[in-house]
PDB file of N, CA and C in Angstrom:
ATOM      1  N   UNK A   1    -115.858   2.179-121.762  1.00  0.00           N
ATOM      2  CA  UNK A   1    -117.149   1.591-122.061  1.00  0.00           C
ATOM      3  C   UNK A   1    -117.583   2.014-123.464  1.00  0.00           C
ATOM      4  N   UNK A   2    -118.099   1.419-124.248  1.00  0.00           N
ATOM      5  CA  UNK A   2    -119.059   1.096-125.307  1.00  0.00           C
ATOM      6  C   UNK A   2    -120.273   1.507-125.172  1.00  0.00           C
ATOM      7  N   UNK A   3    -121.278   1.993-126.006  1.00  0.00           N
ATOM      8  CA  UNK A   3    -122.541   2.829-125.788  1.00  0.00           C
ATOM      9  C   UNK A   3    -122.955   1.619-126.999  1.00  0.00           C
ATOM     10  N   UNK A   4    -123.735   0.253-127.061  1.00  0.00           N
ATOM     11  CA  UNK A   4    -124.382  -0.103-128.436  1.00  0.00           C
ATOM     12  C   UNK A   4    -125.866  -0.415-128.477  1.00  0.00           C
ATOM     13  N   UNK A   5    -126.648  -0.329-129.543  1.00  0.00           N
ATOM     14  CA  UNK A   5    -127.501  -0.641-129.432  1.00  0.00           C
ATOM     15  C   UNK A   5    -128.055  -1.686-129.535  1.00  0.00           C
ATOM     16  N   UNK A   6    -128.815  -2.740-128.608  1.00  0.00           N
ATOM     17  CA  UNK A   6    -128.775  -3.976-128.592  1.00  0.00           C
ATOM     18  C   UNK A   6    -130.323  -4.195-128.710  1.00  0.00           C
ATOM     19  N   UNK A   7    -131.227  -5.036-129.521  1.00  0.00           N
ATOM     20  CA  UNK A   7    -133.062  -4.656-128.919  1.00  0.00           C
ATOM     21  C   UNK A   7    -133.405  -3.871-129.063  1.00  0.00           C
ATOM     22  N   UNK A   8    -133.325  -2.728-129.964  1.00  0.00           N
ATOM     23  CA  UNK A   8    -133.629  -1.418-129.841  1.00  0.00           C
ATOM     24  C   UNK A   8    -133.078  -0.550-128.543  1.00  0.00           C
ATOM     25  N   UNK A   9    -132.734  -1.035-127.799  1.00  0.00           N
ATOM     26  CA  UNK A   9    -132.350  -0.248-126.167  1.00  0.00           C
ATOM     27  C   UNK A   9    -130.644  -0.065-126.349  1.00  0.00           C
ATOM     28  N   UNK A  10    -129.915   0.876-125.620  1.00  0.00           N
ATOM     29  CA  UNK A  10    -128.917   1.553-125.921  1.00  0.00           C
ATOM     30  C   UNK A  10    -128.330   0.666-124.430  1.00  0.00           C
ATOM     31  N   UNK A  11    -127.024  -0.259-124.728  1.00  0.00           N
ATOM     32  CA  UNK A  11    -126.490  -0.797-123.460  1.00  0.00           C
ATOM     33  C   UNK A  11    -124.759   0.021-123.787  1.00  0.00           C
ATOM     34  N   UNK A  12    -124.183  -0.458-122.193  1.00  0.00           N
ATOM     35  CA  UNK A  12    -123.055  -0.244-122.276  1.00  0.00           C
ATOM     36  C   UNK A  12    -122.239  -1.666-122.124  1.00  0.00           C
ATOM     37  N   UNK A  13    -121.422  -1.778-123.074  1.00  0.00           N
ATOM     38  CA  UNK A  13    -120.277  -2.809-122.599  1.00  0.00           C
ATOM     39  C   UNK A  13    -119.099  -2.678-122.548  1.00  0.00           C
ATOM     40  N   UNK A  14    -118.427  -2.906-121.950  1.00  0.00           N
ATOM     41  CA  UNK A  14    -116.541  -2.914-121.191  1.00  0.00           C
ATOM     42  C   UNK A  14    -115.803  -3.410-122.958  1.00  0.00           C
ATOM     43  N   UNK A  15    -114.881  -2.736-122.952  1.00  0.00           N
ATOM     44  CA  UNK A  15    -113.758  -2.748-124.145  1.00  0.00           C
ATOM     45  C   UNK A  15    -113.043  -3.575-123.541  1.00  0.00           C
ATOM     46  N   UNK A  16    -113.037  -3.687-122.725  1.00  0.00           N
ATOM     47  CA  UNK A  16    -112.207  -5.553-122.482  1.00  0.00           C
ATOM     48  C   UNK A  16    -113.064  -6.837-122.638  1.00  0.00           C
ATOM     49  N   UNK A  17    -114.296  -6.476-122.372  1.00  0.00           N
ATOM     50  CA  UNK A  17    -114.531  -7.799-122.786  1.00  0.00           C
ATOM     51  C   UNK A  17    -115.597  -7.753-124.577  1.00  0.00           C
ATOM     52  N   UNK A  18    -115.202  -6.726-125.029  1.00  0.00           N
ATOM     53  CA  UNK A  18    -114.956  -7.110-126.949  1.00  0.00           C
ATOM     54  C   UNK A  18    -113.984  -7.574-126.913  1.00  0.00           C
ATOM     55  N   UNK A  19    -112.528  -7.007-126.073  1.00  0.00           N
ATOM     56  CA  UNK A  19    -111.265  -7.130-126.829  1.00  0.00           C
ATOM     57  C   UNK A  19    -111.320  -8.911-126.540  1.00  0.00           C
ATOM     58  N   UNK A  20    -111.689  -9.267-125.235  1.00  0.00           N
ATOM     59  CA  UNK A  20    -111.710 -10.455-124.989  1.00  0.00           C
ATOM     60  C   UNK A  20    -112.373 -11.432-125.969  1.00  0.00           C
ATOM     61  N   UNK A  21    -113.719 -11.150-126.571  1.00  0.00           N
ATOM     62  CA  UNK A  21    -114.636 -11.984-127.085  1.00  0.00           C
ATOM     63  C   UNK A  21    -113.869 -11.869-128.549  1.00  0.00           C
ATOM     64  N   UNK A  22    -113.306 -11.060-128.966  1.00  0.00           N
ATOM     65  CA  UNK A  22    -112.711 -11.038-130.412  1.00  0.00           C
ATOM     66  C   UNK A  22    -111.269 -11.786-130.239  1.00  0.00           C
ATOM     67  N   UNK A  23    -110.830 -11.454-129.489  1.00  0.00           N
ATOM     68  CA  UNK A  23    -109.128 -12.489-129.219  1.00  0.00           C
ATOM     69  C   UNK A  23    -109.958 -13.817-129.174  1.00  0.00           C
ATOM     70  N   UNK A  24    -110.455 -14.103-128.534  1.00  0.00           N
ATOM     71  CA  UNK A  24    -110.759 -15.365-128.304  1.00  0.00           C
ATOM     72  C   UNK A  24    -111.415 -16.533-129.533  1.00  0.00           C
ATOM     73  N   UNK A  25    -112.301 -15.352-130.434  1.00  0.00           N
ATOM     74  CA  UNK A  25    -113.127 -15.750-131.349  1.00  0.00           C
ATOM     75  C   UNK A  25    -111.840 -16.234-132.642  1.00  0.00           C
ATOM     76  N   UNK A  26    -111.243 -15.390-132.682  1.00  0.00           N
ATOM     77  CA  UNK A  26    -109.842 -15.301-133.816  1.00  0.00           C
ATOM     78  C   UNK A  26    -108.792 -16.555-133.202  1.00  0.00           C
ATOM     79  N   UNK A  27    -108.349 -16.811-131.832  1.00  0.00           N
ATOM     80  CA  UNK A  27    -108.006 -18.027-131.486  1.00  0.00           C
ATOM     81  C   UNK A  27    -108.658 -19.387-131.879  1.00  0.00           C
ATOM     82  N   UNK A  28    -109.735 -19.471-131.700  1.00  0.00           N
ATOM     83  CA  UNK A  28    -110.947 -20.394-131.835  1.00  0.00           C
ATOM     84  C   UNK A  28    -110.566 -20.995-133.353  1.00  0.00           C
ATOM     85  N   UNK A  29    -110.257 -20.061-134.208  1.00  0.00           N
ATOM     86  CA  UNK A  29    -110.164 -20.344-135.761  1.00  0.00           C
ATOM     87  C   UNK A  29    -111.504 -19.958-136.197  1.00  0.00           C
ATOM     88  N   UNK A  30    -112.961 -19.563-135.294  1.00  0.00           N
ATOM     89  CA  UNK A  30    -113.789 -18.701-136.119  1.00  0.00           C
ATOM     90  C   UNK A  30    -113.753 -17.395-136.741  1.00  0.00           C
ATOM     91  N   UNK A  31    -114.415 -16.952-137.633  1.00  0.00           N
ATOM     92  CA  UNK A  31    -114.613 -15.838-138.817  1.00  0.00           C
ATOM     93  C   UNK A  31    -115.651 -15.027-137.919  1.00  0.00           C
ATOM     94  N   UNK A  32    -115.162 -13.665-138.344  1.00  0.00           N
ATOM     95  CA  UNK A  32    -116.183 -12.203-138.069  1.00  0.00           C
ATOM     96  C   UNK A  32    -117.842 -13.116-138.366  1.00  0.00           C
ATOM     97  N   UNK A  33    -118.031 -13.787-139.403  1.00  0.00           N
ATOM     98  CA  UNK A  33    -119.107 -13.499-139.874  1.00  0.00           C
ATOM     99  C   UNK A  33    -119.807 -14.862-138.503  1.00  0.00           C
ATOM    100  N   UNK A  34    -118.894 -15.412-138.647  1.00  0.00           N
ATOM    101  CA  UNK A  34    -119.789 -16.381-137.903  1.00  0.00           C
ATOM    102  C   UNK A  34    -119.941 -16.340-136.395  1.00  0.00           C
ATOM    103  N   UNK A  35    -119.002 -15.291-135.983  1.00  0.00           N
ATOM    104  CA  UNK A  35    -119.673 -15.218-134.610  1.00  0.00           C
ATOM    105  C   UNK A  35    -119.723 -13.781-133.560  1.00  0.00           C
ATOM    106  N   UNK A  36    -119.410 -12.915-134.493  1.00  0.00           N
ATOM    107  CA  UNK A  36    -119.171 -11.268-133.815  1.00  0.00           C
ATOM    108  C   UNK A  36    -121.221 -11.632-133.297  1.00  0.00           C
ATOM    109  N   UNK A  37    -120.550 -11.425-132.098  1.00  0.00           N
ATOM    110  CA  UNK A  37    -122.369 -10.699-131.434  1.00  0.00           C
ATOM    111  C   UNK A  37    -122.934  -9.822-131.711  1.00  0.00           C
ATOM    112  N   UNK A  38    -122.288  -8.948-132.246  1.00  0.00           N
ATOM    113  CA  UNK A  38    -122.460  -7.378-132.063  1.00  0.00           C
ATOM    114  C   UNK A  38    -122.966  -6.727-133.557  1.00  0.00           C
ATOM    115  N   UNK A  39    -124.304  -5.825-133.808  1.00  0.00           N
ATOM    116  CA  UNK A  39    -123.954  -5.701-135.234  1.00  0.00           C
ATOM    117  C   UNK A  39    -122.764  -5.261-136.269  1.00  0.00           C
ATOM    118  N   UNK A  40    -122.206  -5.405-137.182  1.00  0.00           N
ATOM    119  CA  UNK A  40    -121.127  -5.117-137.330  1.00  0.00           C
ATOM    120  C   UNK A  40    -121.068  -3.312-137.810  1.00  0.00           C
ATOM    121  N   UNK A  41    -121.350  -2.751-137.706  1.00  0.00           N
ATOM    122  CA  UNK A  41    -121.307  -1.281-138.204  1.00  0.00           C
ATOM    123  C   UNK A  41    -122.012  -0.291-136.835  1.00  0.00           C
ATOM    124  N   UNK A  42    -122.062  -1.291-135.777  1.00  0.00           N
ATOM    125  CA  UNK A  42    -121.998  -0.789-134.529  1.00  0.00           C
ATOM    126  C   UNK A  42    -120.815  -0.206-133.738  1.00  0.00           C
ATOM    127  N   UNK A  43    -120.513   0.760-132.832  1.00  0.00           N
ATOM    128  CA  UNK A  43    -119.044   0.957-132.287  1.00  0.00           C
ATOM    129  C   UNK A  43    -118.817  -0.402-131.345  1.00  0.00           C
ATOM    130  N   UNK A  44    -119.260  -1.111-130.829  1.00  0.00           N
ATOM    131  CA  UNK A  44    -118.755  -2.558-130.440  1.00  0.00           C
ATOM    132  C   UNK A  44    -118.782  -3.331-131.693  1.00  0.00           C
ATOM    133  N   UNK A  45    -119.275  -3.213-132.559  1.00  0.00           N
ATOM    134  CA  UNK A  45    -118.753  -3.974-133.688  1.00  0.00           C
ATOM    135  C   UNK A  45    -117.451  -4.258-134.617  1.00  0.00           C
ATOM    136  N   UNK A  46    -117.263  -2.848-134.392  1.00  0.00           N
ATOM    137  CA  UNK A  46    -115.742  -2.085-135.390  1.00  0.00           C
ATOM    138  C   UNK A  46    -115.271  -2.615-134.296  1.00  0.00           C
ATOM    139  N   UNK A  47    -115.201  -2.071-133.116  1.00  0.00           N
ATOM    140  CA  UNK A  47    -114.159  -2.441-132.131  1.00  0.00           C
ATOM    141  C   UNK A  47    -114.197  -3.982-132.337  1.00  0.00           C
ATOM    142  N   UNK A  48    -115.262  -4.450-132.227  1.00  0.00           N
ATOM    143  CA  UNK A  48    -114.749  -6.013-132.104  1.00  0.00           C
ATOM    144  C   UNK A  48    -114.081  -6.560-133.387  1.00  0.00           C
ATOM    145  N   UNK A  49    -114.007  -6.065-134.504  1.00  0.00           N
ATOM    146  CA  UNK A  49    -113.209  -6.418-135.464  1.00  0.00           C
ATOM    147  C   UNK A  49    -112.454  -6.006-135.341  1.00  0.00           C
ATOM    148  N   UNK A  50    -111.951  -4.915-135.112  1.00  0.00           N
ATOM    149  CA  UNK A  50    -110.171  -4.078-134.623  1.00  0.00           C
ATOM    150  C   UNK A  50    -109.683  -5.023-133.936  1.00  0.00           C
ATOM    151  N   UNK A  51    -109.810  -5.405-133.120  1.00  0.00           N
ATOM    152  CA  UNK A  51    -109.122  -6.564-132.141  1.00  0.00           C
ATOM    153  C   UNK A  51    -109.043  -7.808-132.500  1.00  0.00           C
ATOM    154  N   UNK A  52    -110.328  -8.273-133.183  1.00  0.00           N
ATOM    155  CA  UNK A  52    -109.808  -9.547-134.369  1.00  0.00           C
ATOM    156  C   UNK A  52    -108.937  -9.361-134.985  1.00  0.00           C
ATOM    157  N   UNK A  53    -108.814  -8.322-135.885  1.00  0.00           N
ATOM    158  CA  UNK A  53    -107.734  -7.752-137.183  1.00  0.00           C
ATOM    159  C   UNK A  53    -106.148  -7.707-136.141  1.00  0.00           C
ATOM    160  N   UNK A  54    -106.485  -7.339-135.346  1.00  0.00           N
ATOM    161  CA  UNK A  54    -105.208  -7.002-134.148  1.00  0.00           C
ATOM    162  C   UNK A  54    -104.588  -8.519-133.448  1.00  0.00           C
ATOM    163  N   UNK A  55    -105.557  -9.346-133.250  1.00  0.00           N
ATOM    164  CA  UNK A  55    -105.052 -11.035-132.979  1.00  0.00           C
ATOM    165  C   UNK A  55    -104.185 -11.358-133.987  1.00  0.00           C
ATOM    166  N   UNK A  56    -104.649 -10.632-135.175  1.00  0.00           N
ATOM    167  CA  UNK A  56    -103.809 -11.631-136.452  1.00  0.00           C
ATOM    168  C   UNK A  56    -102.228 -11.632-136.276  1.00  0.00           C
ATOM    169  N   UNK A  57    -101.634 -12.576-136.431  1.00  0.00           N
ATOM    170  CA  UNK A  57     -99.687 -12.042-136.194  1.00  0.00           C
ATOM    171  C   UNK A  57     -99.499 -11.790-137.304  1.00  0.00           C
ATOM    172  N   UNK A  58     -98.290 -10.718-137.655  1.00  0.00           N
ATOM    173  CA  UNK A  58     -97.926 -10.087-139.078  1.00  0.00           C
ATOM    174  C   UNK A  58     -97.434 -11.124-139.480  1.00  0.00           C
ATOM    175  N   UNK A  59     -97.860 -10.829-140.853  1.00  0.00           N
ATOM    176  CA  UNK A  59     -96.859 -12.119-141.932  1.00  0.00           C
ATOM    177  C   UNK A  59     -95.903 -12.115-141.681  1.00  0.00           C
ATOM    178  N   UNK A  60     -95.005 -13.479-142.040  1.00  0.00           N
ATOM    179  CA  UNK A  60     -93.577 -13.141-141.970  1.00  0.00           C
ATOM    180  C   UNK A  60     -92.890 -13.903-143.044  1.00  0.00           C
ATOM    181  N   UNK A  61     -91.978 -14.055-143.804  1.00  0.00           N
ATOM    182  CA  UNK A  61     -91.592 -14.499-144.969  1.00  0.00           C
ATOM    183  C   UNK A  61     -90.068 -15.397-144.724  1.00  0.00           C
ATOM    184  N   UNK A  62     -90.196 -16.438-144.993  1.00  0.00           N
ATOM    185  CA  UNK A  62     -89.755 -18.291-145.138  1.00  0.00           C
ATOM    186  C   UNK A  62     -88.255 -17.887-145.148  1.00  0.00           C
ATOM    187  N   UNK A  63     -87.235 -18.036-145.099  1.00  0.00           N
ATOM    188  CA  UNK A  63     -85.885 -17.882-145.172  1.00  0.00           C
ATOM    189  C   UNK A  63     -85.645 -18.625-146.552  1.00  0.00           C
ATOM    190  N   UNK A  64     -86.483 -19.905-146.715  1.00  0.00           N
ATOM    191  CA  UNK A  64     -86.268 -20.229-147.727  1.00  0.00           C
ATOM    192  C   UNK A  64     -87.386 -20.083-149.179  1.00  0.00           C
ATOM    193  N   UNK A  65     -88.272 -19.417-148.501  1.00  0.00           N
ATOM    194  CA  UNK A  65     -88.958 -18.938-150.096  1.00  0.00           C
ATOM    195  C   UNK A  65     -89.370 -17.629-149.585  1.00  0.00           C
ATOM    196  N   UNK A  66     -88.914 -16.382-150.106  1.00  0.00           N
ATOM    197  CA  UNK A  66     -88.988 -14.949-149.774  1.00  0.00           C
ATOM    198  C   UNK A  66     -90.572 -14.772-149.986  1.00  0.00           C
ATOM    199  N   UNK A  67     -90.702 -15.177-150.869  1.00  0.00           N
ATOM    200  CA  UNK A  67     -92.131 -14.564-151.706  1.00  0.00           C
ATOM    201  C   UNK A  67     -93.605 -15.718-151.268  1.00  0.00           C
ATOM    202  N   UNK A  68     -93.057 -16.707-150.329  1.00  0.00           N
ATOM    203  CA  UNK A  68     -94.339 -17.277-149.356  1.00  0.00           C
ATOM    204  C   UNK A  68     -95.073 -16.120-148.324  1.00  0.00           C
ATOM    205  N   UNK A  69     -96.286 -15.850-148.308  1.00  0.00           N
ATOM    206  CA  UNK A  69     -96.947 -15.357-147.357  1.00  0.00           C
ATOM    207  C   UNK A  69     -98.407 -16.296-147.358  1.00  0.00           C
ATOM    208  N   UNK A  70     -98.754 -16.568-146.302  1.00  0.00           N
ATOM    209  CA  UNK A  70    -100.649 -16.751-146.636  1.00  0.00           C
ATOM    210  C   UNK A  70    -100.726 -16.292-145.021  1.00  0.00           C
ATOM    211  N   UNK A  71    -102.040 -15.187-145.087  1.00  0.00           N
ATOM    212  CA  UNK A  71    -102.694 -14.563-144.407  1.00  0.00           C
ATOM    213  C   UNK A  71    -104.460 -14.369-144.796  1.00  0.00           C
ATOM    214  N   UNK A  72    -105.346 -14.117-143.682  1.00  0.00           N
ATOM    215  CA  UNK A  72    -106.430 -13.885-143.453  1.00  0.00           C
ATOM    216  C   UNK A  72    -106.900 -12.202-143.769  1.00  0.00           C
ATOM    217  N   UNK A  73    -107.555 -11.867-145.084  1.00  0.00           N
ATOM    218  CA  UNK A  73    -107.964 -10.569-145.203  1.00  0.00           C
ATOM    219  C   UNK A  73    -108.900 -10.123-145.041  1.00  0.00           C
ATOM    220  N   UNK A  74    -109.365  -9.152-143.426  1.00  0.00           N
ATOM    221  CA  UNK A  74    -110.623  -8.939-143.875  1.00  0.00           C
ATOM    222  C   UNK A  74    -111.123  -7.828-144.551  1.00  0.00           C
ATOM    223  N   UNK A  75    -112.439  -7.639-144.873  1.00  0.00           N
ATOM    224  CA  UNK A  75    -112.889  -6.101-145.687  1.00  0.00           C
ATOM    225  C   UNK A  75    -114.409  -6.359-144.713  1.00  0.00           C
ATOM    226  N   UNK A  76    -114.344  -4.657-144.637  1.00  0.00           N
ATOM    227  CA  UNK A  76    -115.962  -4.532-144.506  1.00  0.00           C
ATOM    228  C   UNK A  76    -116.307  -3.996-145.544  1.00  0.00           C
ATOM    229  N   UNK A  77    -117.601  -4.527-145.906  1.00  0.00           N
ATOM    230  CA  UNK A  77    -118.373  -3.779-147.016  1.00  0.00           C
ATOM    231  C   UNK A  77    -119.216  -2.717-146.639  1.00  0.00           C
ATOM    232  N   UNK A  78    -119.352  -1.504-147.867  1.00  0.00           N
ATOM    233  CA  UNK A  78    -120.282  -0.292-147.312  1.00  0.00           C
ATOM    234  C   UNK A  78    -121.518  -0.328-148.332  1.00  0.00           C
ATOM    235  N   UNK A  79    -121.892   0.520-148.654  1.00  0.00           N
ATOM    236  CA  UNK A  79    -122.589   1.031-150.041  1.00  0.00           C
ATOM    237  C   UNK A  79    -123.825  -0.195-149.962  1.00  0.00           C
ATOM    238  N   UNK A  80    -124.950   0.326-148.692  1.00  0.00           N
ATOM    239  CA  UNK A  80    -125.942  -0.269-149.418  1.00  0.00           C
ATOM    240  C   UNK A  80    -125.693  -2.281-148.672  1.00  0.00           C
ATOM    241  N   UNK A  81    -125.058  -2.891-148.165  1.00  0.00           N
ATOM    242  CA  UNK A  81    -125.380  -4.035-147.809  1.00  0.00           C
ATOM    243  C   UNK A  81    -124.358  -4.051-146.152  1.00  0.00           C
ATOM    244  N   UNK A  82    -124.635  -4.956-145.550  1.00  0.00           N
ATOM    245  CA  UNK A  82    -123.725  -5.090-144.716  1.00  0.00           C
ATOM    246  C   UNK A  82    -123.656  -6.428-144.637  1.00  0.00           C
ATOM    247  N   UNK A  83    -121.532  -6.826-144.521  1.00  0.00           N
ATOM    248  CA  UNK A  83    -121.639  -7.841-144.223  1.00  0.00           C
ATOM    249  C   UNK A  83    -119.818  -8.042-144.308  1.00  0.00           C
ATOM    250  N   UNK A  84    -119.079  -8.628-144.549  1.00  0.00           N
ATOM    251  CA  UNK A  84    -117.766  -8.639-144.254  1.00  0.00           C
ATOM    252  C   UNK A  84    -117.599 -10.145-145.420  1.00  0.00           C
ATOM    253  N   UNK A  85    -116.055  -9.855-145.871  1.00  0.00           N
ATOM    254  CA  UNK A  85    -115.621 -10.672-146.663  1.00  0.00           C
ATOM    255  C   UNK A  85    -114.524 -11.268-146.185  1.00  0.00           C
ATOM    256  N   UNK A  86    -114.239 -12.335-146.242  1.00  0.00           N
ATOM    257  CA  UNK A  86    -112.820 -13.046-145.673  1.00  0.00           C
ATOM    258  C   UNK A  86    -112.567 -13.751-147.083  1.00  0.00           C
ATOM    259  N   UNK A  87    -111.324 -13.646-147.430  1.00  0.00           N
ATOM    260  CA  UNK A  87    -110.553 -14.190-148.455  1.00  0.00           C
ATOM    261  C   UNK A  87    -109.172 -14.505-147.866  1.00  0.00           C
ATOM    262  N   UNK A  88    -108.382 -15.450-148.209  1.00  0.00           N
ATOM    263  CA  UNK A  88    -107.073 -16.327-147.836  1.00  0.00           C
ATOM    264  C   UNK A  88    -106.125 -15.072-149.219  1.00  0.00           C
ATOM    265  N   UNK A  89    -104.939 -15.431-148.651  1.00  0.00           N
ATOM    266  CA  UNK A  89    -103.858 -14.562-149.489  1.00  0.00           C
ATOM    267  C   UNK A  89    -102.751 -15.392-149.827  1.00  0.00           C
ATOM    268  N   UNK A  90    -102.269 -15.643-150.746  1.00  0.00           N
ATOM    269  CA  UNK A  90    -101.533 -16.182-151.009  1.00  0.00           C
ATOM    270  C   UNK A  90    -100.399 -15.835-152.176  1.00  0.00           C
ATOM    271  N   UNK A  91    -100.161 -14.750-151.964  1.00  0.00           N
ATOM    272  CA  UNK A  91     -99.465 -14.445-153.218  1.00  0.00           C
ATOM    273  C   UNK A  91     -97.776 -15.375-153.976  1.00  0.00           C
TER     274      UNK A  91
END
């Protein structure tokens, strides 16, 4: 269980169903920003991004072009704002 604060009031929620609501959210093709319930710098928050970040499948690279990857990066931001960045990769 999860200890977060929801309303000002302190609830508990089951780590299966973040892990659930974040697998599912990352299936969906939605983004952290647009639909994590949870505040994000909450311990159901991190958790629910760990398990998003954890849906993702590792890159894997083309037989025929070594140096193809595109993947989903996320960052949390600290210092003063909260909020998360998603950028595409494509090197």
């Amino acid at each position: 269980m999860l200890t977060c604060t929801w309303a000002s009031d302190p609830v508990e929620i089951s780590k299966a169903t973040v892990e659930r609501e974040a697998r599912g959210a990352y299936t969906a093709g939605l983004t952290p920003n647009e639909v994590c319930p949870y505040p994000i710098h909450s311990a159901c928050g991190l958790y629910w991004l760990a398990h998003y970040n954890l849906a993702m499948p590792l890159p894997t690279r083309s037989s025929k072009d070594p140096g193809t990857q595109s993947h989903r990066h996320i960052t949390l931001h600290g210092s003063g704002h909260l909020g998360l960045s998603i950028e595409s990769v494509n090197p």
